[in-house]
PDB file of N, CA and C in Angstrom:
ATOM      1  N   UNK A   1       0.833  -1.170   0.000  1.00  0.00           N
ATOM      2  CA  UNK A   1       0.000   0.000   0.000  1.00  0.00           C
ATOM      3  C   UNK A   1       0.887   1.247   0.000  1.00  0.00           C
ATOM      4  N   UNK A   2       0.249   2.255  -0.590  1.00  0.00           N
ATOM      5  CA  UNK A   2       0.958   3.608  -0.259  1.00  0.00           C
ATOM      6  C   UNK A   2       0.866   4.168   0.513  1.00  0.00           C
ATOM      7  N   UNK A   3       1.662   5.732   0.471  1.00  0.00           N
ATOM      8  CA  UNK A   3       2.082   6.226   1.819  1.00  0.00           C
ATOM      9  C   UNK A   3       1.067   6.951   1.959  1.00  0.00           C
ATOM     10  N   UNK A   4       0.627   7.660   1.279  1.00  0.00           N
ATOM     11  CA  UNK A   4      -0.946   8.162   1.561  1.00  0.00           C
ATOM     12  C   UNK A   4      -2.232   8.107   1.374  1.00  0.00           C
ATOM     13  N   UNK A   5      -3.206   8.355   1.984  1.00  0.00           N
ATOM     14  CA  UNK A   5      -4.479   8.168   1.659  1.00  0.00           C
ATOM     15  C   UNK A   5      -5.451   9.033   1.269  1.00  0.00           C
ATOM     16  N   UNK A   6      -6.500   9.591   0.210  1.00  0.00           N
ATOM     17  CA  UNK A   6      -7.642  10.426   0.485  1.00  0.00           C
ATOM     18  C   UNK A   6      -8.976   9.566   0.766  1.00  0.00           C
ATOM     19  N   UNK A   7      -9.592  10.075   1.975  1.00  0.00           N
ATOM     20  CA  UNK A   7     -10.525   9.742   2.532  1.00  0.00           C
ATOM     21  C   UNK A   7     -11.385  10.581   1.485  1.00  0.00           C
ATOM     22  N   UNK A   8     -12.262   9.274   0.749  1.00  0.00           N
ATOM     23  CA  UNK A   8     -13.302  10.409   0.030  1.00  0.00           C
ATOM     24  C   UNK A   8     -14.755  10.127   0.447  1.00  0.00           C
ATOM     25  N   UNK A   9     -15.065   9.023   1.663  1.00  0.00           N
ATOM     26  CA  UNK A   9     -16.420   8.613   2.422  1.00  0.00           C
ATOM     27  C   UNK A   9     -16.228   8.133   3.094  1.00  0.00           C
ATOM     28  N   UNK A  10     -16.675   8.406   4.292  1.00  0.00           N
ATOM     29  CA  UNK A  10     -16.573   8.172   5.642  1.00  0.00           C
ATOM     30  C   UNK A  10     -18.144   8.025   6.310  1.00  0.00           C
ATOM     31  N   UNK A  11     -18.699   7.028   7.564  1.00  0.00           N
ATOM     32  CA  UNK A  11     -19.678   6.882   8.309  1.00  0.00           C
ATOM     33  C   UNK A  11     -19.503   6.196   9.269  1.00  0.00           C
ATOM     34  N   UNK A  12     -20.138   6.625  10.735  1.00  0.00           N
ATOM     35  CA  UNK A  12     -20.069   5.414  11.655  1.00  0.00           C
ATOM     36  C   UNK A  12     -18.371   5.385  12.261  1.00  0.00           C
ATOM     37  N   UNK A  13     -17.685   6.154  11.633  1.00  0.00           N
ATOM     38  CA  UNK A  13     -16.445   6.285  12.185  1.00  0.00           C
ATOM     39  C   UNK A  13     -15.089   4.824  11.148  1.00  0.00           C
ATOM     40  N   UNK A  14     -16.247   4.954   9.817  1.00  0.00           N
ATOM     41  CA  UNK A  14     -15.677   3.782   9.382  1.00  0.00           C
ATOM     42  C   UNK A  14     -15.080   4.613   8.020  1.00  0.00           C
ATOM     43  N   UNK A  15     -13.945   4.391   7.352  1.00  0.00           N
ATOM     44  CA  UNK A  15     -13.762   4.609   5.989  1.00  0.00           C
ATOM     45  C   UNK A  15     -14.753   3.668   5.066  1.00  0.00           C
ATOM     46  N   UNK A  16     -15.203   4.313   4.152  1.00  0.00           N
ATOM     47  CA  UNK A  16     -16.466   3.763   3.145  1.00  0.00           C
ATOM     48  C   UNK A  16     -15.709   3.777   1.816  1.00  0.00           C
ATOM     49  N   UNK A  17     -14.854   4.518   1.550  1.00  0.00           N
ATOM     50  CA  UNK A  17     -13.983   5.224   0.148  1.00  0.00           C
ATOM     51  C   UNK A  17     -12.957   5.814   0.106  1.00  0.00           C
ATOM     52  N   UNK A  18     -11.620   5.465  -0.209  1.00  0.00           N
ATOM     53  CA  UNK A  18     -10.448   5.495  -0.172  1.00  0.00           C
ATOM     54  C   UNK A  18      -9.786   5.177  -1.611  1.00  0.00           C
ATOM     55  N   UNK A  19      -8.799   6.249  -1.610  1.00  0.00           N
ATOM     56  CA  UNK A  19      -7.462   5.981  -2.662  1.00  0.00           C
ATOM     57  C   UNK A  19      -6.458   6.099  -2.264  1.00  0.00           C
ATOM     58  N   UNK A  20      -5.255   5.083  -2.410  1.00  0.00           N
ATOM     59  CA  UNK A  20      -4.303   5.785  -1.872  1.00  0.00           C
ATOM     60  C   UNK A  20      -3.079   6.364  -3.055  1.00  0.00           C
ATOM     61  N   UNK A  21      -2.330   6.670  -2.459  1.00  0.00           N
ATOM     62  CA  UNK A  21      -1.256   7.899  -3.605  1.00  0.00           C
ATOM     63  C   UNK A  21       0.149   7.779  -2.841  1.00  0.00           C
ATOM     64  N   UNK A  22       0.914   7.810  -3.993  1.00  0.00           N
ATOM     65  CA  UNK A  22       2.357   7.820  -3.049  1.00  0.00           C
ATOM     66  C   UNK A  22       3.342   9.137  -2.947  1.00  0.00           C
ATOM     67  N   UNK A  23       2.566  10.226  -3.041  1.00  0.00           N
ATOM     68  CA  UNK A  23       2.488  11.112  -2.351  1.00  0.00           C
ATOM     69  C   UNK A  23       1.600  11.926  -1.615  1.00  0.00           C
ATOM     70  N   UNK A  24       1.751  13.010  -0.806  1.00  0.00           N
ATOM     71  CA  UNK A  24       0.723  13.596  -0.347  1.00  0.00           C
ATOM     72  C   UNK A  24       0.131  15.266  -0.795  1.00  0.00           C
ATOM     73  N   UNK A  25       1.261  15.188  -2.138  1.00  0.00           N
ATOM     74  CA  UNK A  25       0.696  16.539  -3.214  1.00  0.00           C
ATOM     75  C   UNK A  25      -0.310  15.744  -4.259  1.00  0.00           C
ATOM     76  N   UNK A  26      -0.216  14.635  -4.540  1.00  0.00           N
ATOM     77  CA  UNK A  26      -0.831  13.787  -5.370  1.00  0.00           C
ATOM     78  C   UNK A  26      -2.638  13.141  -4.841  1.00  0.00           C
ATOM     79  N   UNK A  27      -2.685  13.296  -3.552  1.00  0.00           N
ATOM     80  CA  UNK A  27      -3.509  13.156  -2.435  1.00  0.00           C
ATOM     81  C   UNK A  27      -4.322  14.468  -2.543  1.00  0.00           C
ATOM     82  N   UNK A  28      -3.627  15.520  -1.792  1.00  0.00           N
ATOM     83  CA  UNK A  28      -4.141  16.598  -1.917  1.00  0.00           C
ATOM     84  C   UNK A  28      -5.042  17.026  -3.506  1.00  0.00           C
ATOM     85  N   UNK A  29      -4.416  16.474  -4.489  1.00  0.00           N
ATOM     86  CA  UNK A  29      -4.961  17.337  -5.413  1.00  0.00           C
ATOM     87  C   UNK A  29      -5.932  15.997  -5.836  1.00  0.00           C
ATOM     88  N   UNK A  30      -6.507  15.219  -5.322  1.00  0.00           N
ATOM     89  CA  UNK A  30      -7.748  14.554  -5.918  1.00  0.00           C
ATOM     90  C   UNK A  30      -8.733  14.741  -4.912  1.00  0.00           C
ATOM     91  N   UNK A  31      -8.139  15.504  -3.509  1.00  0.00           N
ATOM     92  CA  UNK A  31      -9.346  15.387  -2.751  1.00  0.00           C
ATOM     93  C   UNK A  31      -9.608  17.143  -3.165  1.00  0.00           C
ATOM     94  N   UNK A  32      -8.969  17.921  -3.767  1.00  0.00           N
ATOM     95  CA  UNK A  32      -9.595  19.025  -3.932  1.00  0.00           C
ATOM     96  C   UNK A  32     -10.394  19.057  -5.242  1.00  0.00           C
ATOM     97  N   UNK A  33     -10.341  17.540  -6.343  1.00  0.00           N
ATOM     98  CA  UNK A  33     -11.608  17.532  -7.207  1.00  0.00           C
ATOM     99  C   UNK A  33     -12.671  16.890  -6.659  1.00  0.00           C
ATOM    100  N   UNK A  34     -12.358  15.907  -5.284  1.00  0.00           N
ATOM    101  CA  UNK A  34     -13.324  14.868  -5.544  1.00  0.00           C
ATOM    102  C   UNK A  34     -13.527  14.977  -3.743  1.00  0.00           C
ATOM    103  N   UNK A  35     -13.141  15.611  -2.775  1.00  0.00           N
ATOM    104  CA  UNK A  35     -13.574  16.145  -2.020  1.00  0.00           C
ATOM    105  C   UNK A  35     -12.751  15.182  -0.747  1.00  0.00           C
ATOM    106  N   UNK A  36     -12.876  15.479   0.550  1.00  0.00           N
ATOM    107  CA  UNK A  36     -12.476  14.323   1.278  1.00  0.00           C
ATOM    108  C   UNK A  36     -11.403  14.998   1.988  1.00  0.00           C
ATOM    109  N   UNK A  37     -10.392  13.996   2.571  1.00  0.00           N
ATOM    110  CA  UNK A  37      -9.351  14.840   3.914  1.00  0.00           C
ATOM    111  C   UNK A  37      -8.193  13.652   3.336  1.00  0.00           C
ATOM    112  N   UNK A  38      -6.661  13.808   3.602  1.00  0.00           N
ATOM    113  CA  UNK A  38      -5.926  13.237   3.236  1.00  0.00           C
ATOM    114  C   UNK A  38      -5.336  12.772   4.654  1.00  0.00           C
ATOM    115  N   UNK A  39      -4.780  11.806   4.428  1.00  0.00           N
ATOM    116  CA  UNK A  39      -3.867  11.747   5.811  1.00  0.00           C
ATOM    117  C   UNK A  39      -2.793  10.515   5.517  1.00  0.00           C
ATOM    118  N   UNK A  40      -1.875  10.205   6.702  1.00  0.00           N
ATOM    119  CA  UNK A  40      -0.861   9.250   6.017  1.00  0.00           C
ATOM    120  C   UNK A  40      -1.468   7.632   6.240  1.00  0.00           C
ATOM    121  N   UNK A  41      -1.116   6.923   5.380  1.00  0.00           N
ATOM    122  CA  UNK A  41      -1.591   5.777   5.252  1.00  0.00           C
ATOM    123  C   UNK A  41      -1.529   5.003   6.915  1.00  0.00           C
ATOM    124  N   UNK A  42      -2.556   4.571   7.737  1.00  0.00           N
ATOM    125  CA  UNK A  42      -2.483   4.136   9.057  1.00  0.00           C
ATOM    126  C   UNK A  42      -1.685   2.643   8.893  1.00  0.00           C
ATOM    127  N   UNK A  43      -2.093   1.709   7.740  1.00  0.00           N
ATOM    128  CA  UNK A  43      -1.227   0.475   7.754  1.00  0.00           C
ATOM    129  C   UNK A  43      -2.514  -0.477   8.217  1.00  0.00           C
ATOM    130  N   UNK A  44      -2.057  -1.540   8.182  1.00  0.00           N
ATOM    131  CA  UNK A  44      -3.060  -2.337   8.733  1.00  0.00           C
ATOM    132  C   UNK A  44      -4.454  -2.634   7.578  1.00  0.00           C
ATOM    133  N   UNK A  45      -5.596  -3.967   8.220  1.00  0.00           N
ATOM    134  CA  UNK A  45      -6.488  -3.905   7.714  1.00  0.00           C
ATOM    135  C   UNK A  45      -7.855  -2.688   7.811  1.00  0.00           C
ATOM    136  N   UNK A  46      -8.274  -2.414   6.497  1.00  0.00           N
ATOM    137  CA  UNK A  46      -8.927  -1.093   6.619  1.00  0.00           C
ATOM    138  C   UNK A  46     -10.419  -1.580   7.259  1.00  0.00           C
ATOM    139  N   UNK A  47     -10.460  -2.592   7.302  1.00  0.00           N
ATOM    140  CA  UNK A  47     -11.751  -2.821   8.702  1.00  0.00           C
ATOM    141  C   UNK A  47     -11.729  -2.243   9.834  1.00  0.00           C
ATOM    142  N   UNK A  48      -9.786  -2.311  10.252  1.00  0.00           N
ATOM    143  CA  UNK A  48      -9.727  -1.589  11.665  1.00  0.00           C
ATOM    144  C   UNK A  48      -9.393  -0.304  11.659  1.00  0.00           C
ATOM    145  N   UNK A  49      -9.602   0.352  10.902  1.00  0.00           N
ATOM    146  CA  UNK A  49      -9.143   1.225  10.162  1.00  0.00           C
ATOM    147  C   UNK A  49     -10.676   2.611  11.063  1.00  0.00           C
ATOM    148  N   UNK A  50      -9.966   3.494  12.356  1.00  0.00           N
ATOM    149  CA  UNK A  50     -10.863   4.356  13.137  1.00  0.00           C
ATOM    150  C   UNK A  50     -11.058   5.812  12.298  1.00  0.00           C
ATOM    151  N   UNK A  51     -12.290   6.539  11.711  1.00  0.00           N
ATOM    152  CA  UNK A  51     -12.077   7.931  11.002  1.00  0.00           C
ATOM    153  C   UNK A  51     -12.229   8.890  12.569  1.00  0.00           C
ATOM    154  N   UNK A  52     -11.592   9.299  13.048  1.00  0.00           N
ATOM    155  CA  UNK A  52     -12.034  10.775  13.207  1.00  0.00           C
ATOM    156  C   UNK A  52     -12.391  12.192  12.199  1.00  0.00           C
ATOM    157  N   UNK A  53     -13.287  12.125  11.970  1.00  0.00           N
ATOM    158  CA  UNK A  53     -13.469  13.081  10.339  1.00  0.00           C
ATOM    159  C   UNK A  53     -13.264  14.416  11.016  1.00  0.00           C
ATOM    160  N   UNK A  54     -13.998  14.943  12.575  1.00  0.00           N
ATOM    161  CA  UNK A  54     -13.478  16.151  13.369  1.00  0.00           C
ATOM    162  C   UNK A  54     -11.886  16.953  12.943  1.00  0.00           C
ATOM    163  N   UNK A  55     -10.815  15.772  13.297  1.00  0.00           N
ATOM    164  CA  UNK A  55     -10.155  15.869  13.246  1.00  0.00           C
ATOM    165  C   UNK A  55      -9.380  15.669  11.899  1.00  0.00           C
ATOM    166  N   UNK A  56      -9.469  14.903  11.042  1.00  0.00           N
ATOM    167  CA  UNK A  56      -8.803  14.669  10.213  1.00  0.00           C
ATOM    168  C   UNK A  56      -7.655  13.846  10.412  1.00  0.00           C
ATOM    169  N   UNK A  57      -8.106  12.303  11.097  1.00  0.00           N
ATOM    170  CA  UNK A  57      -7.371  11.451  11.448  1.00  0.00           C
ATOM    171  C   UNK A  57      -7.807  10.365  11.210  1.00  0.00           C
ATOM    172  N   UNK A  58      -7.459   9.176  10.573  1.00  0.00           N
ATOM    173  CA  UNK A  58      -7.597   8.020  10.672  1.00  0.00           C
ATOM    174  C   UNK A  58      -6.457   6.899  11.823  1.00  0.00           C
ATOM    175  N   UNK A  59      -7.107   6.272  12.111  1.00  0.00           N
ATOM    176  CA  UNK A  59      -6.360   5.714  13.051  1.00  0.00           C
ATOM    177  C   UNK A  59      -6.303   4.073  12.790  1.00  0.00           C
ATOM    178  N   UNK A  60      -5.871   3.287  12.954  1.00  0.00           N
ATOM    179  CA  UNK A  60      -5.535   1.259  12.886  1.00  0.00           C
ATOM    180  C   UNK A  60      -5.575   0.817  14.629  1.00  0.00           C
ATOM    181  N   UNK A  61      -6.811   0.821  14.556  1.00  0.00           N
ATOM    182  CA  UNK A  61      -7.187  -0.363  15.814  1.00  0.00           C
ATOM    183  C   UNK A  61      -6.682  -1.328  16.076  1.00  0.00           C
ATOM    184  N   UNK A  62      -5.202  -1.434  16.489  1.00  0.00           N
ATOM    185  CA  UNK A  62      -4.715  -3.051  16.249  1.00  0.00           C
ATOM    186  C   UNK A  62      -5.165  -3.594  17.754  1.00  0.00           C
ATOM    187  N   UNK A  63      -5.727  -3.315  18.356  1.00  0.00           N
ATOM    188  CA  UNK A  63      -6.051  -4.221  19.423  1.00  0.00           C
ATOM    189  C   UNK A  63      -7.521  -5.028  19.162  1.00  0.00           C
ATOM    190  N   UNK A  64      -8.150  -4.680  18.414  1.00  0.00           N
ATOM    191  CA  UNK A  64      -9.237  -5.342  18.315  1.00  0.00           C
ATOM    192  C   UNK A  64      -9.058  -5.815  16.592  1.00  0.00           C
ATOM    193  N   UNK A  65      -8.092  -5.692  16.377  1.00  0.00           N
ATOM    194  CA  UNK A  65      -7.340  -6.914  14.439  1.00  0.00           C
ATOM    195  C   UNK A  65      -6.664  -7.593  15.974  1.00  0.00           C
ATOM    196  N   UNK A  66      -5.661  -7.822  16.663  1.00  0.00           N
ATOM    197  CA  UNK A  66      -5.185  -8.509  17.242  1.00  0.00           C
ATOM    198  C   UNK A  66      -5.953  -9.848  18.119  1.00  0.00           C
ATOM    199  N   UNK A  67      -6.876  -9.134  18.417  1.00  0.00           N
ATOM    200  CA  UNK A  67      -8.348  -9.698  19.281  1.00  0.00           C
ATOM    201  C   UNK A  67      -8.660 -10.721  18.216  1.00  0.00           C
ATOM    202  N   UNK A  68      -9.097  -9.982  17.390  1.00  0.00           N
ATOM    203  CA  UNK A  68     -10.083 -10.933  15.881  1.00  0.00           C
ATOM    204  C   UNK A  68      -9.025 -12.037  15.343  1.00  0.00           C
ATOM    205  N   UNK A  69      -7.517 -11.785  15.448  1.00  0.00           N
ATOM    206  CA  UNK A  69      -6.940 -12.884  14.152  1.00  0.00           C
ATOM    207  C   UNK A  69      -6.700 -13.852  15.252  1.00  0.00           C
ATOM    208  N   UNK A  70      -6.605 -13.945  16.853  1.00  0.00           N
ATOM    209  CA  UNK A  70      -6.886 -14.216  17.650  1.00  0.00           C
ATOM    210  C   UNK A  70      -7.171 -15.123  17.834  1.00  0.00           C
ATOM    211  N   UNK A  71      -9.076 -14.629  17.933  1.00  0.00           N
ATOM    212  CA  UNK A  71     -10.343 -15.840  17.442  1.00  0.00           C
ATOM    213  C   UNK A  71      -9.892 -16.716  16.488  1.00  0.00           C
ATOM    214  N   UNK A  72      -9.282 -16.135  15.029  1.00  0.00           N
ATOM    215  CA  UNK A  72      -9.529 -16.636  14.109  1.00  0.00           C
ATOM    216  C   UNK A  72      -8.299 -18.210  14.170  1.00  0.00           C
ATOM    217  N   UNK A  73      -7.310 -17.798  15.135  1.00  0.00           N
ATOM    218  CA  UNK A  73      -5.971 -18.829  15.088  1.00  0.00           C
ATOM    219  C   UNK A  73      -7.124 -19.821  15.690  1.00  0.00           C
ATOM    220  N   UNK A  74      -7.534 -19.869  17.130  1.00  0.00           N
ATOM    221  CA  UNK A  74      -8.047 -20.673  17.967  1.00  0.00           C
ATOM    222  C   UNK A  74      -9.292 -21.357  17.312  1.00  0.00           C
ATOM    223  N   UNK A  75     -10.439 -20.766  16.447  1.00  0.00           N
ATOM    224  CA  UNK A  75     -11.030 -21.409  15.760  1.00  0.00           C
ATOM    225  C   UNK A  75     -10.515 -22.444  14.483  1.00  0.00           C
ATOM    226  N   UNK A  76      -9.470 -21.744  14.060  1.00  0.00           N
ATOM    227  CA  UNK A  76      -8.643 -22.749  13.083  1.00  0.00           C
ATOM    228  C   UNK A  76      -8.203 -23.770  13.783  1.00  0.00           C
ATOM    229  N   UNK A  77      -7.758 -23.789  15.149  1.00  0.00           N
ATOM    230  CA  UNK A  77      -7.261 -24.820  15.533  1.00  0.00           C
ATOM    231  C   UNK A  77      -8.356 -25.983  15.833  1.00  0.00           C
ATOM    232  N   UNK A  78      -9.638 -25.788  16.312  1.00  0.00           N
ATOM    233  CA  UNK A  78     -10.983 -26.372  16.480  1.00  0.00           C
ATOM    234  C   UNK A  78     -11.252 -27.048  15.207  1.00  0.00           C
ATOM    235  N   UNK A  79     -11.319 -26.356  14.099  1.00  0.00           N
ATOM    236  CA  UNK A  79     -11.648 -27.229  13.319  1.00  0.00           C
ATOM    237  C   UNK A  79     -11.107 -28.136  12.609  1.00  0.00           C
ATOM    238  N   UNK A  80      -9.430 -27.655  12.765  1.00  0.00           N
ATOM    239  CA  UNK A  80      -8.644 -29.221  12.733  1.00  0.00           C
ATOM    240  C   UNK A  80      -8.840 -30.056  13.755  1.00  0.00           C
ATOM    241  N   UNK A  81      -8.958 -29.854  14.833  1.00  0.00           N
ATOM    242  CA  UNK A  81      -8.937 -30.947  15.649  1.00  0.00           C
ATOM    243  C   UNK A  81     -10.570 -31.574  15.588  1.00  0.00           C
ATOM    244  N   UNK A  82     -11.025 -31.051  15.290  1.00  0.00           N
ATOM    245  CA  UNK A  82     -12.713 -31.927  14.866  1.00  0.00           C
ATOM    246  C   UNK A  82     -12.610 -32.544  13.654  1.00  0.00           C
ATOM    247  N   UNK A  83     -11.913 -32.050  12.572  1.00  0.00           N
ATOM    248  CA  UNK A  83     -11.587 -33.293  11.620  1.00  0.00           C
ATOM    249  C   UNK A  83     -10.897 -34.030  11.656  1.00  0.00           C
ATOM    250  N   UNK A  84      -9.837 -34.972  12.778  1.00  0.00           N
ATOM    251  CA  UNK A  84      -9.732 -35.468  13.360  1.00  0.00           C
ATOM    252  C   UNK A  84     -10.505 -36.484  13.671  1.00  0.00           C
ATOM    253  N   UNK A  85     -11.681 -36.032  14.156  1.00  0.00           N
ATOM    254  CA  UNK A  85     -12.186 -37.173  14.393  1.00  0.00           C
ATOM    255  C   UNK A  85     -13.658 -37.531  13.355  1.00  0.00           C
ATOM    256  N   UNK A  86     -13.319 -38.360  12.736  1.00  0.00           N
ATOM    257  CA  UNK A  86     -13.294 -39.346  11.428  1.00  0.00           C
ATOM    258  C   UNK A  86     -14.414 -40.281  11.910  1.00  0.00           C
ATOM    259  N   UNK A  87     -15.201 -40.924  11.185  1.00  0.00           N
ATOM    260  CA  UNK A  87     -16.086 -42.299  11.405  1.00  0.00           C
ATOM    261  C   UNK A  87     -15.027 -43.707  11.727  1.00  0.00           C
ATOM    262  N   UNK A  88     -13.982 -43.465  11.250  1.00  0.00           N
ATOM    263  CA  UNK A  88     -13.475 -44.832  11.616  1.00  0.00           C
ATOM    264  C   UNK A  88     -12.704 -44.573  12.874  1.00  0.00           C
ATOM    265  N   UNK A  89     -12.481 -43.359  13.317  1.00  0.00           N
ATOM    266  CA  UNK A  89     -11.854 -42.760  14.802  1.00  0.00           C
ATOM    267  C   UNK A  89     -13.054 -43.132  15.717  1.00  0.00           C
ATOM    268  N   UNK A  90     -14.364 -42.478  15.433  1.00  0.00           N
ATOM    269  CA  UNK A  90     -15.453 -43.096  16.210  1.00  0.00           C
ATOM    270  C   UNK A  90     -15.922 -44.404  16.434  1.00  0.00           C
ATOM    271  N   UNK A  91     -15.709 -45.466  15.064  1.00  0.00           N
ATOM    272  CA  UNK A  91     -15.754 -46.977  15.397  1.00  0.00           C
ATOM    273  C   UNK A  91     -15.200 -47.704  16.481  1.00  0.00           C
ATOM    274  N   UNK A  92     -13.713 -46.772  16.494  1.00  0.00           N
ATOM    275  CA  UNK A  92     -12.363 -47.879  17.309  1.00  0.00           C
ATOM    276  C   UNK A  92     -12.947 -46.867  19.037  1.00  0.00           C
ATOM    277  N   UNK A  93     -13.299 -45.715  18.778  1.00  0.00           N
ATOM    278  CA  UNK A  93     -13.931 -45.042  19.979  1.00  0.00           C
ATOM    279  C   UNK A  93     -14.933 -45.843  20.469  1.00  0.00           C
ATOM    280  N   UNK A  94     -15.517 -46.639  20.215  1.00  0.00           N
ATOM    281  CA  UNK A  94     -17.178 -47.520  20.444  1.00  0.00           C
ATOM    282  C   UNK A  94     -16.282 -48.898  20.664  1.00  0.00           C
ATOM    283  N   UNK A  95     -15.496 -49.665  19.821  1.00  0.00           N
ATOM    284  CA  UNK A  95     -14.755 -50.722  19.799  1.00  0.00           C
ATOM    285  C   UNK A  95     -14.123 -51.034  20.871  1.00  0.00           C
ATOM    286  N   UNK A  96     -13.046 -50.245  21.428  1.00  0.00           N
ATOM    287  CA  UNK A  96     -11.871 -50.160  21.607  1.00  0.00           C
ATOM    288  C   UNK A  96     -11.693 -49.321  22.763  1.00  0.00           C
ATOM    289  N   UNK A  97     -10.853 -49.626  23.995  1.00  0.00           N
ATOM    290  CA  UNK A  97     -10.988 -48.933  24.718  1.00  0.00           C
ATOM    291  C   UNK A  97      -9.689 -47.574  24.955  1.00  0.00           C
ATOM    292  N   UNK A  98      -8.657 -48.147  23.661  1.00  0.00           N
ATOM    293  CA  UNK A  98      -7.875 -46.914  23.561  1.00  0.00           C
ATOM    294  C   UNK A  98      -8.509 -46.332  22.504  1.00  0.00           C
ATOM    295  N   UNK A  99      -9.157 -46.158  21.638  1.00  0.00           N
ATOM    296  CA  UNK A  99     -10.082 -45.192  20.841  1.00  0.00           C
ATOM    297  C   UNK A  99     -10.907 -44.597  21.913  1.00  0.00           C
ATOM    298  N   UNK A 100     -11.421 -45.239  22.653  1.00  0.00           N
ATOM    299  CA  UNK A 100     -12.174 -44.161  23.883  1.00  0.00           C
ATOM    300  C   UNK A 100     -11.954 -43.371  24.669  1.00  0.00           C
ATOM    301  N   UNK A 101     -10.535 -43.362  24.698  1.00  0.00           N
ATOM    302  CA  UNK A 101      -9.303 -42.898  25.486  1.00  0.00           C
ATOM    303  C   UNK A 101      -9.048 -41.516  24.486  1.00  0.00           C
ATOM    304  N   UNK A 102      -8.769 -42.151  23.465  1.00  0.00           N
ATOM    305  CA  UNK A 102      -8.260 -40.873  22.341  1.00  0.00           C
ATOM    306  C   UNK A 102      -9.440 -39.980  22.425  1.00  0.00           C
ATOM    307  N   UNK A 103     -10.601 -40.667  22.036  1.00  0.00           N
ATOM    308  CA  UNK A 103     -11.817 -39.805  21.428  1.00  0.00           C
ATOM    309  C   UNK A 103     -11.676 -38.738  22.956  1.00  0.00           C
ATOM    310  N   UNK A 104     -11.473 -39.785  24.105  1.00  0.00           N
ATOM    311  CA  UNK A 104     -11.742 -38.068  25.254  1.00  0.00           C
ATOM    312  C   UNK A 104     -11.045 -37.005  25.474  1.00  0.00           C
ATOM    313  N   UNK A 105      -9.529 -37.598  24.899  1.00  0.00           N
ATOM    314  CA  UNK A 105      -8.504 -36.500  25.289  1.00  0.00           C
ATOM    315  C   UNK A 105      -8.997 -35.579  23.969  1.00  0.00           C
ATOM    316  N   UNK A 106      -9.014 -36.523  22.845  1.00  0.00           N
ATOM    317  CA  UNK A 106      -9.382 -35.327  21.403  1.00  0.00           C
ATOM    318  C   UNK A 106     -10.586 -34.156  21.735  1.00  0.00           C
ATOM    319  N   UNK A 107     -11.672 -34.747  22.654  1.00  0.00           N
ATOM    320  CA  UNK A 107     -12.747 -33.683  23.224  1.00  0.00           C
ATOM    321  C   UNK A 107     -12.161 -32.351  24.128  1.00  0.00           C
ATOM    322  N   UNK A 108     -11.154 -33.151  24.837  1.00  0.00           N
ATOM    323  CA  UNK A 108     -10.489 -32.559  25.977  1.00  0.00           C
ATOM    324  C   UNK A 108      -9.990 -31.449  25.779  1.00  0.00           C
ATOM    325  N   UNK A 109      -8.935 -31.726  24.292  1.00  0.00           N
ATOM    326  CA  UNK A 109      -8.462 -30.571  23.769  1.00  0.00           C
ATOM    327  C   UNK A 109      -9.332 -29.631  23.215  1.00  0.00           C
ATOM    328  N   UNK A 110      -9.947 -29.747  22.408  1.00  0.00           N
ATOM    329  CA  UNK A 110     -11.564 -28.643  22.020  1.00  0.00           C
ATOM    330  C   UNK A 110     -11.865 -28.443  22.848  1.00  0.00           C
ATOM    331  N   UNK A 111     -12.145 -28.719  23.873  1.00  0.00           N
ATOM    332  CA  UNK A 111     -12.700 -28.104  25.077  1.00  0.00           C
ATOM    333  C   UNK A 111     -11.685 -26.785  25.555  1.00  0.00           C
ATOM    334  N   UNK A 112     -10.656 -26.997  25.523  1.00  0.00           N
ATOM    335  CA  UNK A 112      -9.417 -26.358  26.074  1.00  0.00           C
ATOM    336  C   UNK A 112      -9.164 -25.130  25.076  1.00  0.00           C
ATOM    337  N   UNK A 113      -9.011 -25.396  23.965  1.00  0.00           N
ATOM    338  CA  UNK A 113      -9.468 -24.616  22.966  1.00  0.00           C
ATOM    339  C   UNK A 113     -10.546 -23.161  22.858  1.00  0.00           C
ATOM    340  N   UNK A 114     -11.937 -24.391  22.821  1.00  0.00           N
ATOM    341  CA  UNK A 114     -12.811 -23.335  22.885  1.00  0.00           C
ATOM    342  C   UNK A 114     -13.181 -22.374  24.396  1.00  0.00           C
ATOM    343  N   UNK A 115     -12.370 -23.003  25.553  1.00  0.00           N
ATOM    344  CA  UNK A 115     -12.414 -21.726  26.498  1.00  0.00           C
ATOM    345  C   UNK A 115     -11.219 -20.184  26.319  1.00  0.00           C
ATOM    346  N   UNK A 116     -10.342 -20.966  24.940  1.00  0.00           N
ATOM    347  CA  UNK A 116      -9.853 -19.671  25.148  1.00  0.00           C
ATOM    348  C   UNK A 116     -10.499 -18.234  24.313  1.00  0.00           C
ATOM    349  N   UNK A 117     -11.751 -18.409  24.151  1.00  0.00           N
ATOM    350  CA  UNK A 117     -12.781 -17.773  22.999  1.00  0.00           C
ATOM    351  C   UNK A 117     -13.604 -16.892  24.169  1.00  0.00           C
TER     352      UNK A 117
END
């Protein structure tokens, strides 16, 4: 991404419309056709991406992208460990009394997992 941005829609404290430019004379002169506030590129995903339009600031929420990719590791890890367990993992689980063994620790861990959510 580039080094700068024109904010050309903003709501809710969210960017709606953005260009960016790799300068900030190049910035300036599209928000004086097409309207909007310039500022330097915050970095980050533009979901977390805070407008103060008052001010003429955008800001990168990384504590709540940090929060979210977070979730997103610990849910990735859930759903590998649930595919894992397979119909023929559940047979030797019903069969077998070290499949019953596995199948609890394999719960055990999802369990462990999903409290860190």
């Amino acid at each position: 991404m580039k080094d700068y941005i024109a904010v050309i829609k903003n709501s809710n404290n969210k960017v709606d419309k953005y260009k960016d430019f790799d300068s900030e004379s190049a910035a300036n002169s599209h928000v004086a056709a097409h309207g909007g506030f310039v500022v330097e590129n915050p970095s980050g995903d533009v979901d977390y991406w805070v407008v103060d339009a008052g001010a003429k600031k955008v800001t990168f929420n990384k504590s709540v992208s940090d929060t979210d990719n977070a979730k997103i590791t610990v849910m990735s890890k859930i759903y590998d460990l649930e595919a894992e367990i397979t119909p023929r993992r559940l047979r030797e689980a019903i069969l077998t009394s070290n499949g019953k063994t596995w199948l609890t620790n394999k719960e055990a861990e999802i369990a462990t997992e999903r409290g860190k959510l």
